[in-house]
N, C-alpha and C. Protein backbone atom coordinates (compact mmCIF):
# COMPACT_ATOMS: atom_id res chain seq x y z
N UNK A 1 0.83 -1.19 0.00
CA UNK A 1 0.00 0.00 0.00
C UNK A 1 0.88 1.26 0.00
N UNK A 2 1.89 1.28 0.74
CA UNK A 2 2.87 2.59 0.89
C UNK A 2 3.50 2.45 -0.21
N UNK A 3 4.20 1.68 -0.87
CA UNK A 3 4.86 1.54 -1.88
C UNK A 3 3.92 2.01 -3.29
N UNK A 4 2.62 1.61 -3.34
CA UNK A 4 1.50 2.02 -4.34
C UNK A 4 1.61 3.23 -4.19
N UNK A 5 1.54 4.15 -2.76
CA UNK A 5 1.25 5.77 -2.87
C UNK A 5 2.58 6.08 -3.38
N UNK A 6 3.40 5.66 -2.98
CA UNK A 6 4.59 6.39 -3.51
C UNK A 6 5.52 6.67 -5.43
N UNK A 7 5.13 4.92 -5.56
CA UNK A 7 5.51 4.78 -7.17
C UNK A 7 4.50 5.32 -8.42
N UNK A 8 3.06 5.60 -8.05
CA UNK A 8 2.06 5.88 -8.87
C UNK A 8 2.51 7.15 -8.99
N UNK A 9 2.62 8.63 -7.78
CA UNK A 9 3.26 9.51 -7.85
C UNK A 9 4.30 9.67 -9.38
N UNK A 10 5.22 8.97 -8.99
CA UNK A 10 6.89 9.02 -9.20
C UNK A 10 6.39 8.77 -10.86
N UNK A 11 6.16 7.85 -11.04
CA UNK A 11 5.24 7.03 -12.38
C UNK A 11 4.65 8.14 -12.92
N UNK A 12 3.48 9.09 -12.26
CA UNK A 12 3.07 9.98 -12.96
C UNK A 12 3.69 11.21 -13.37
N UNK A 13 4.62 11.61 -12.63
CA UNK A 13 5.70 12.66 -12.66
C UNK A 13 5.99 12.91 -14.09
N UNK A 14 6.67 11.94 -14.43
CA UNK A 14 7.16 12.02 -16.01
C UNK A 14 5.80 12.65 -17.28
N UNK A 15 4.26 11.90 -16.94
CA UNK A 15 3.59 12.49 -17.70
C UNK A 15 3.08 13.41 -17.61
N UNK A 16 3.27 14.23 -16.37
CA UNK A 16 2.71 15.33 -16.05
C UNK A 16 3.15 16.51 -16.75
N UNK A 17 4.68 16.04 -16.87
CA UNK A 17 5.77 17.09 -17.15
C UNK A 17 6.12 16.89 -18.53
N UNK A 18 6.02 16.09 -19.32
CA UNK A 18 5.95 15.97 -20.13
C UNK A 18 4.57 16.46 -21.47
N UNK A 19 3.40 16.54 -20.53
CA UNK A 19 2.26 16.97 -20.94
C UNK A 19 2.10 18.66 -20.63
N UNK A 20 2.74 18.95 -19.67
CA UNK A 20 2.86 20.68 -19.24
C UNK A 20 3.91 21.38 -19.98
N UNK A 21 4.91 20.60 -20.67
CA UNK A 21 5.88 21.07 -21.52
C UNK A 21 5.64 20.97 -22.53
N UNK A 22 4.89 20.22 -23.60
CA UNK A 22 4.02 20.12 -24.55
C UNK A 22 3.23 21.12 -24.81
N UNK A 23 2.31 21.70 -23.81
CA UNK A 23 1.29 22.93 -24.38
C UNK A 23 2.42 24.18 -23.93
N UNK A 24 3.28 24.13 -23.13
CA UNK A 24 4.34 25.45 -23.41
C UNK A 24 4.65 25.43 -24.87
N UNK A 25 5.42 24.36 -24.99
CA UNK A 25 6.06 24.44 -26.11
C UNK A 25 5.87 23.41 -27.21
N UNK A 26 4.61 23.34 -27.72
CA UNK A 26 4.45 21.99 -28.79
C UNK A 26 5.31 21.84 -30.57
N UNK A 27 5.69 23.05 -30.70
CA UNK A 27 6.35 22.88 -31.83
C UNK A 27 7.18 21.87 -32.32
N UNK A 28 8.20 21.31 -31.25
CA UNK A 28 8.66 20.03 -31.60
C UNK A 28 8.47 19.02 -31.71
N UNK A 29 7.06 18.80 -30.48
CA UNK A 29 6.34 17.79 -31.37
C UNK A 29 5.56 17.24 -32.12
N UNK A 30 4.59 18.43 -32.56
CA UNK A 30 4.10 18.61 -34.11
C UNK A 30 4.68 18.25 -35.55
N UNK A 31 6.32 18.71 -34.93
CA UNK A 31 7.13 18.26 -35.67
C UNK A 31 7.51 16.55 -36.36
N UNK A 32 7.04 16.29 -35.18
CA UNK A 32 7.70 14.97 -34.89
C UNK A 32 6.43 13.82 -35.27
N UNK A 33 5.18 14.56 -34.67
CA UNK A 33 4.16 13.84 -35.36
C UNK A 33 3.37 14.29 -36.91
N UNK A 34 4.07 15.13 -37.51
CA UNK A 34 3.61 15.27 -38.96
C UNK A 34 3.68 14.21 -39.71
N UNK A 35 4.68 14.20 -39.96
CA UNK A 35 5.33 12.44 -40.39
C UNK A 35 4.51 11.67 -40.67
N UNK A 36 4.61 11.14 -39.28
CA UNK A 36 4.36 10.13 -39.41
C UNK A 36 2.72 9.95 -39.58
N UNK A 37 1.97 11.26 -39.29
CA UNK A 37 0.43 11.20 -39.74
C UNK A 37 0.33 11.24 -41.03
N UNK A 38 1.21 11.82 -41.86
CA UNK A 38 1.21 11.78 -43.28
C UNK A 38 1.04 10.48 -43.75
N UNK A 39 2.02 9.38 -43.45
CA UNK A 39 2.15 7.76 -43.72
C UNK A 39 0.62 7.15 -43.20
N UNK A 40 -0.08 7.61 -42.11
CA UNK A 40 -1.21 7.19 -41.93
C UNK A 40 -2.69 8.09 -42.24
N UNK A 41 -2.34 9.37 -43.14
CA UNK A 41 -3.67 9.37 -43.59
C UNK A 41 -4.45 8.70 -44.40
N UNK A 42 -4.22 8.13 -45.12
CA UNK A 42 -5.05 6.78 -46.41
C UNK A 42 -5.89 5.96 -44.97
N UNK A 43 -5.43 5.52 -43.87
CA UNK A 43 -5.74 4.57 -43.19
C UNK A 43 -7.07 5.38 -42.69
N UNK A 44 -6.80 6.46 -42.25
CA UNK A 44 -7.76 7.09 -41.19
C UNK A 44 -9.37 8.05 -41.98
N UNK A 45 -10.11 8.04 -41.45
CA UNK A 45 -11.35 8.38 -42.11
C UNK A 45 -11.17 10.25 -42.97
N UNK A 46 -10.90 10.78 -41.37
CA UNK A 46 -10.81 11.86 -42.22
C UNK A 46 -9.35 12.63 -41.50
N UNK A 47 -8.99 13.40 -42.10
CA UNK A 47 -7.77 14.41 -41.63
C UNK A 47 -8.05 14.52 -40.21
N UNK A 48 -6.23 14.66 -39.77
CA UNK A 48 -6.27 14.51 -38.44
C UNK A 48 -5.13 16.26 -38.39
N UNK A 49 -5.26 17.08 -37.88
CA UNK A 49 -4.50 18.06 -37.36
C UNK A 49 -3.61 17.80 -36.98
N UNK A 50 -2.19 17.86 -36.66
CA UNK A 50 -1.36 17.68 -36.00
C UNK A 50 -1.18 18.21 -34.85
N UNK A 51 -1.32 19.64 -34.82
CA UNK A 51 -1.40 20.56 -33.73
C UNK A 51 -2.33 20.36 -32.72
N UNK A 52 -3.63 19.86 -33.03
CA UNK A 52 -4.38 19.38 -32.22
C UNK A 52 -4.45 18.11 -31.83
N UNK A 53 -3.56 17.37 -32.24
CA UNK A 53 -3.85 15.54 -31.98
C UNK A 53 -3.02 16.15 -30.63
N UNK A 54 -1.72 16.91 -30.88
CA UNK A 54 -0.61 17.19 -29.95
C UNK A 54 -0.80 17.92 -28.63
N UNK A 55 -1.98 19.02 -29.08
CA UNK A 55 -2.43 19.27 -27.59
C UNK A 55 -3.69 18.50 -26.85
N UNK A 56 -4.07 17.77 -27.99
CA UNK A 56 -5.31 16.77 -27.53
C UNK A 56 -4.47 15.32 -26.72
N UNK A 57 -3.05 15.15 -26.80
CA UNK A 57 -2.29 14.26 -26.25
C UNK A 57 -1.33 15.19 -24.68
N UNK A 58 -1.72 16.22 -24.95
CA UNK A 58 -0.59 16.96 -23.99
C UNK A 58 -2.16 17.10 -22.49
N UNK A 59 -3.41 17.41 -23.09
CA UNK A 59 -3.89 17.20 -22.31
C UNK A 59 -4.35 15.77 -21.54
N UNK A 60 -4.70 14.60 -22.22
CA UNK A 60 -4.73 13.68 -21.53
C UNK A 60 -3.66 13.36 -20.48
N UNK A 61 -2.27 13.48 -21.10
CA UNK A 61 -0.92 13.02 -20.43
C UNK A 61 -1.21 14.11 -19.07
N UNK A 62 -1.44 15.03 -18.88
CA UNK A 62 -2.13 15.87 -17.87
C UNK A 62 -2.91 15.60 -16.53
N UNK A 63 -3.99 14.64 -17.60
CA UNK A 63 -5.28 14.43 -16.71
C UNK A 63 -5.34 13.37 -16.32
N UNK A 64 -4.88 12.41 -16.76
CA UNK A 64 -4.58 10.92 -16.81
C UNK A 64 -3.61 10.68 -15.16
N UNK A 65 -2.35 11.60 -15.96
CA UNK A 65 -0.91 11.83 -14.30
C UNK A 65 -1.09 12.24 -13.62
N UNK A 66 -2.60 12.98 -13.60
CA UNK A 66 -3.12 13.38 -12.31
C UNK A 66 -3.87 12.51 -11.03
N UNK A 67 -4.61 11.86 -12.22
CA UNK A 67 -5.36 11.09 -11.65
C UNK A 67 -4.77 10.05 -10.83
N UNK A 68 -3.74 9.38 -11.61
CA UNK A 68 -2.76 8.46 -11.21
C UNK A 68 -1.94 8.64 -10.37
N UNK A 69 -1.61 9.91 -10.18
CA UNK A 69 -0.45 10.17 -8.76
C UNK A 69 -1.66 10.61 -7.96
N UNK A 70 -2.92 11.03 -8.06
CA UNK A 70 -3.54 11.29 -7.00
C UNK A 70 -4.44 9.84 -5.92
N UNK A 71 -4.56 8.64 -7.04
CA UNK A 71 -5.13 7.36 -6.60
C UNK A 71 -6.40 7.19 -7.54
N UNK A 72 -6.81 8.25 -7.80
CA UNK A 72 -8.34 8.17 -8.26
C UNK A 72 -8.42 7.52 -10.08
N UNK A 73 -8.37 6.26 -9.83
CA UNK A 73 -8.86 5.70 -10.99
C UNK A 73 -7.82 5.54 -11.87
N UNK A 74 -6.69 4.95 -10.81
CA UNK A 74 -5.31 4.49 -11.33
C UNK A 74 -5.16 3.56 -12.18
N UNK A 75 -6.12 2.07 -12.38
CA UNK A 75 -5.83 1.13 -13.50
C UNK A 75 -5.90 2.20 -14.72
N UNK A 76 -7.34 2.89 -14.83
CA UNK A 76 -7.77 3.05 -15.98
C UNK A 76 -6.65 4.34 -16.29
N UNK A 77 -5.96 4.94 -15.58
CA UNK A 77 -5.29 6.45 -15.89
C UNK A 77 -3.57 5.36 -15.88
N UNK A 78 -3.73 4.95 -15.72
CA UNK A 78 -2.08 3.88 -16.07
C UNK A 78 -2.66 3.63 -17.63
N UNK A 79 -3.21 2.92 -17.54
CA UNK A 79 -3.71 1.99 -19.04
C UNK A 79 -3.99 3.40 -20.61
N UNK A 80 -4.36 4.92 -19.56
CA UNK A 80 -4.26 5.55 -21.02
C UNK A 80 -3.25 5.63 -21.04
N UNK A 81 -2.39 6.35 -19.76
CA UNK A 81 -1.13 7.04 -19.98
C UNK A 81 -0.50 6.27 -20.61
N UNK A 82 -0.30 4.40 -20.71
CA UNK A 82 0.39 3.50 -21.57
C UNK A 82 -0.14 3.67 -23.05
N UNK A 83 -0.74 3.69 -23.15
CA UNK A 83 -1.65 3.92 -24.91
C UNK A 83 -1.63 4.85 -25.37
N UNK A 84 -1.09 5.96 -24.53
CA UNK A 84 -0.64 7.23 -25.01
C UNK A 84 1.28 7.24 -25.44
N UNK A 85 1.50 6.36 -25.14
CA UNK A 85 3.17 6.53 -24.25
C UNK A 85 3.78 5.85 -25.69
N UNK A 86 2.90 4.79 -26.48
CA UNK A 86 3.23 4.26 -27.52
C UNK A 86 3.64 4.86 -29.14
N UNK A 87 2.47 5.74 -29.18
CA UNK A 87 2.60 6.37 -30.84
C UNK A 87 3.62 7.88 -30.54
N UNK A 88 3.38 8.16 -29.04
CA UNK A 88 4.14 9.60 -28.86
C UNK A 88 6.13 8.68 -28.82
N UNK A 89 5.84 7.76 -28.39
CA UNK A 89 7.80 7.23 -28.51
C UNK A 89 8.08 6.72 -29.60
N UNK A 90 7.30 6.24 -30.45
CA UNK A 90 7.53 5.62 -32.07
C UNK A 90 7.75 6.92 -32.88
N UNK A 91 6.86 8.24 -32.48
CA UNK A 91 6.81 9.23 -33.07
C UNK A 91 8.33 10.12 -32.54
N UNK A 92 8.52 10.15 -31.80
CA UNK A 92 9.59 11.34 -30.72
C UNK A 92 11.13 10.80 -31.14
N UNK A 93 11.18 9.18 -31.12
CA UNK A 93 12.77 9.09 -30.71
C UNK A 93 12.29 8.05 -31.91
N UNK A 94 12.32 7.80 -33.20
CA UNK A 94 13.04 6.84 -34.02
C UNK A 94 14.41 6.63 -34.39
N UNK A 95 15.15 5.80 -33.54
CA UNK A 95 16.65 5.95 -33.00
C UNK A 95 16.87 4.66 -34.84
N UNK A 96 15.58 4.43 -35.42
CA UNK A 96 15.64 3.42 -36.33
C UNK A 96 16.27 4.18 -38.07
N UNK A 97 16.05 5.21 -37.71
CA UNK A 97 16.16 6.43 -39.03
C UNK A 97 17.46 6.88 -39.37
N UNK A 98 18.27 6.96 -40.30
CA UNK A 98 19.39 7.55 -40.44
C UNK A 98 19.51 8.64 -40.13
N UNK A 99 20.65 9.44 -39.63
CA UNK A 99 20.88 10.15 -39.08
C UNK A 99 22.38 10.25 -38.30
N UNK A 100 22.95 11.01 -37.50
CA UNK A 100 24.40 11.16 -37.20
C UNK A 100 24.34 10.07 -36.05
N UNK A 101 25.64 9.67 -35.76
CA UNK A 101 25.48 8.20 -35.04
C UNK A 101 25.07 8.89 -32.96
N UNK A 102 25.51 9.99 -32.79
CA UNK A 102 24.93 10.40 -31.69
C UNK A 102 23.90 10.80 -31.45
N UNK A 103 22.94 11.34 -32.82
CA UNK A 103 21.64 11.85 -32.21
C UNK A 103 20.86 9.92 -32.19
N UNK A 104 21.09 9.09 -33.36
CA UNK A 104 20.76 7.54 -33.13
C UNK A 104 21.01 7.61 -31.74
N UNK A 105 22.07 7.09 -31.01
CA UNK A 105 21.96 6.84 -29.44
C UNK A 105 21.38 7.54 -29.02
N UNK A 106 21.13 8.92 -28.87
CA UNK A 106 20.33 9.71 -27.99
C UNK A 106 18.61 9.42 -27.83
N UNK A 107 18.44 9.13 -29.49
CA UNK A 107 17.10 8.63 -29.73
C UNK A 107 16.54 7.67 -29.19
N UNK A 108 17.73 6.11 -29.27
CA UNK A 108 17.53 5.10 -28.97
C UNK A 108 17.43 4.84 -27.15
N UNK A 109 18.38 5.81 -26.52
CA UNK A 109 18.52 6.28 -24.96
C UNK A 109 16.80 6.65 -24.65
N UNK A 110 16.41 7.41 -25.18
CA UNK A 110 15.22 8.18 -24.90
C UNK A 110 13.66 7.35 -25.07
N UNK A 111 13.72 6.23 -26.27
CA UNK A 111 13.05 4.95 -26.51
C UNK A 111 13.05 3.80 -25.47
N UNK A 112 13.93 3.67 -25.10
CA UNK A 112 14.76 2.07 -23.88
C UNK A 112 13.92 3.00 -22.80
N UNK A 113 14.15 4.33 -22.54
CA UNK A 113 13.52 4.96 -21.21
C UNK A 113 12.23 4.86 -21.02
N UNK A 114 11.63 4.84 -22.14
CA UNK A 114 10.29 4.86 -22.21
C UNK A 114 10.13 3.77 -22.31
N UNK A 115 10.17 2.63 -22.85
CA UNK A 115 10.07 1.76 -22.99
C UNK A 115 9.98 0.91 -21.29
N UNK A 116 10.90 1.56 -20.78
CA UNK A 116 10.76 1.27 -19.29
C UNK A 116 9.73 2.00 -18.65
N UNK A 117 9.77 3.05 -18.81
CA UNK A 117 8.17 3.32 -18.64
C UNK A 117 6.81 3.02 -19.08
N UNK A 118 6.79 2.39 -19.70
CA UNK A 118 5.51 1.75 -20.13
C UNK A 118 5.43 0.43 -19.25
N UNK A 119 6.38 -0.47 -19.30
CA UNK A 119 6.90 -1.11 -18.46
C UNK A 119 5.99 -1.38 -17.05
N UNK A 120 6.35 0.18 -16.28
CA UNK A 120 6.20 0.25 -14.80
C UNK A 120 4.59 1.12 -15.23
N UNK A 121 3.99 1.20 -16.03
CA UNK A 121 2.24 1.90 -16.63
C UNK A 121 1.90 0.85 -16.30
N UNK A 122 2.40 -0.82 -17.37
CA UNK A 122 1.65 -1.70 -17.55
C UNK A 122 1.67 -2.53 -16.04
N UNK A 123 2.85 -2.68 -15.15
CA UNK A 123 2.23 -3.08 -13.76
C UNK A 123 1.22 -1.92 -13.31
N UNK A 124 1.26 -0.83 -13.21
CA UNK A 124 0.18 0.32 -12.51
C UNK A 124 -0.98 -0.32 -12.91
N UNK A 125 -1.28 -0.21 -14.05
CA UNK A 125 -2.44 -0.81 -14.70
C UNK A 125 -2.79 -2.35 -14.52
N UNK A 126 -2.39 -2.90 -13.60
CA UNK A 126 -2.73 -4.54 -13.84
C UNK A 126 -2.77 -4.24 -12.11
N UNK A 127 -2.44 -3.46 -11.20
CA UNK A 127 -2.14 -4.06 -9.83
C UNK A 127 -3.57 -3.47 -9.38
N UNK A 128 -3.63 -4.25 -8.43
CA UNK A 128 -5.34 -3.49 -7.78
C UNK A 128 -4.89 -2.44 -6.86
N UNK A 129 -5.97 -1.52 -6.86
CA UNK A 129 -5.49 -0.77 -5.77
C UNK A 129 -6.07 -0.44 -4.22
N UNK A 130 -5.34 0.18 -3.59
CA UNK A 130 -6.18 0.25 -2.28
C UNK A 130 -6.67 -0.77 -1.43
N UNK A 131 -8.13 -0.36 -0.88
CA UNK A 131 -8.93 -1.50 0.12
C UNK A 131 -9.57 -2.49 -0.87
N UNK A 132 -9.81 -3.36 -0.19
CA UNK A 132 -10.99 -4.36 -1.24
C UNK A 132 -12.36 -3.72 -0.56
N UNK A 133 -13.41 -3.46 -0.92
CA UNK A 133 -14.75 -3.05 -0.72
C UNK A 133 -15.35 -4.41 0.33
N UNK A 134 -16.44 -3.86 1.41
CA UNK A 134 -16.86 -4.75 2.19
C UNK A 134 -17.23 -6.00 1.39
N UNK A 135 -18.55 -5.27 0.54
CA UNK A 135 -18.79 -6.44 -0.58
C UNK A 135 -17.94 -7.31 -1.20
N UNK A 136 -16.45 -7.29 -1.69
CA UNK A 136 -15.90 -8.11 -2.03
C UNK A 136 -15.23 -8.64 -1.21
N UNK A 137 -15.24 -8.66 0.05
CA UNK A 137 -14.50 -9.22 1.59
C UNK A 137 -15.47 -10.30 1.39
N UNK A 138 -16.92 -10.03 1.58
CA UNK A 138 -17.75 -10.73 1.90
C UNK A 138 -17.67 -12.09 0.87
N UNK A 139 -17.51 -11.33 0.10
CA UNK A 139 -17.74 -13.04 -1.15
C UNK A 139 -16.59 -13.64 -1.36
N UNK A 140 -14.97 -12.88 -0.80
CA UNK A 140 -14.28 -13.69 -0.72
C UNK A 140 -14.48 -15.01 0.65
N UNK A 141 -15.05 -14.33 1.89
CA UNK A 141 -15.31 -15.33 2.69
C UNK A 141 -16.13 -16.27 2.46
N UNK A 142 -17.05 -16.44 1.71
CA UNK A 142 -18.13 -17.09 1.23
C UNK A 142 -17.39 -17.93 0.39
N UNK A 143 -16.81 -17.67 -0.78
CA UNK A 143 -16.20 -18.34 -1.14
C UNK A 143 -15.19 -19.46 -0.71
N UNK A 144 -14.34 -18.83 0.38
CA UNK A 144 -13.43 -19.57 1.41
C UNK A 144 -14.49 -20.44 2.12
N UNK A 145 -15.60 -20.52 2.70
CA UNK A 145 -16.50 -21.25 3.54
C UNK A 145 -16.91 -22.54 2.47
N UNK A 146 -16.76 -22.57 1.20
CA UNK A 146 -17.62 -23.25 0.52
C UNK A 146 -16.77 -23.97 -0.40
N UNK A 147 -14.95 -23.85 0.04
CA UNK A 147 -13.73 -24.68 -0.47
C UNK A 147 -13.61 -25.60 0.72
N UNK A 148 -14.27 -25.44 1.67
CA UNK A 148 -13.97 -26.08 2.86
C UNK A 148 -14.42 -27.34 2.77
């Protein structure tokens, strides 16, 4: 339980700040997601903005790391912040692209990180949290009475 209050925090930190530095300053990654929306417009119904997918991603990463360092509705605010964490690191650091051999490592540094962060989303998102509710005390005992 202490360990839950403390790592969900720490866990959300990164998207908080990452989502508050985004609507300061989104130009770079507008940049970064042009691209690759270009390669996926044929797929998608209709035009997607870039500028707005980017602050429409800067706010979830926001609301989501809030929720999650605050307790309130941590599976489901782990599980976006992970589904968010995916197209923004495929998009941000393709360490896969030619380019000078240090910005590659830097890219690939910045991918492995995240990658570890998604990592420690996807336990957030799978661990239960908190108390168990009377009601589910109850039917676990019931249950236990009726293995007997």
């Amino acid at each position: 339980m202490l360990l839950r209050r403390v790592a969900r925090p720490l866990i959300a930190a990164v998207s908080i700040a990452n989502g508050v530095d985004t609507l300061i300053n989104p130009k770079p990654k507008i940049e970064a997601a042009t691209p690759l929306l270009a390669r996926t417009q044929g797929a998608l119904p209709t035009p997607v903005n870039p500028a707005l997918l980017v602050q429409a991603g800067a706010a979830v990463k926001i609301t989501a790391g809030l929720l999650l360092a605050l307790g309130w509705a941590p599976r489901i605010a782990a599980t976006v912040l992970a589904a968010e964490l995916i197209p923004s690191t495929v998009a941000e650091h393709p360490f896969w692209s030619p380019g000078s051999p240090d910005t590659r490592k830097a890219h690939q540094q910045h991918f492995l990180s995240n990658c570890g962060l998604l990592g420690g989303l996807l336990l957030a998102a799978t661990t239960p949290g908190g108390k168990r509710s009377k009601r589910t005390k109850k039917i676990a005992k019931r249950r236990a009475r009726k293995a007997r």
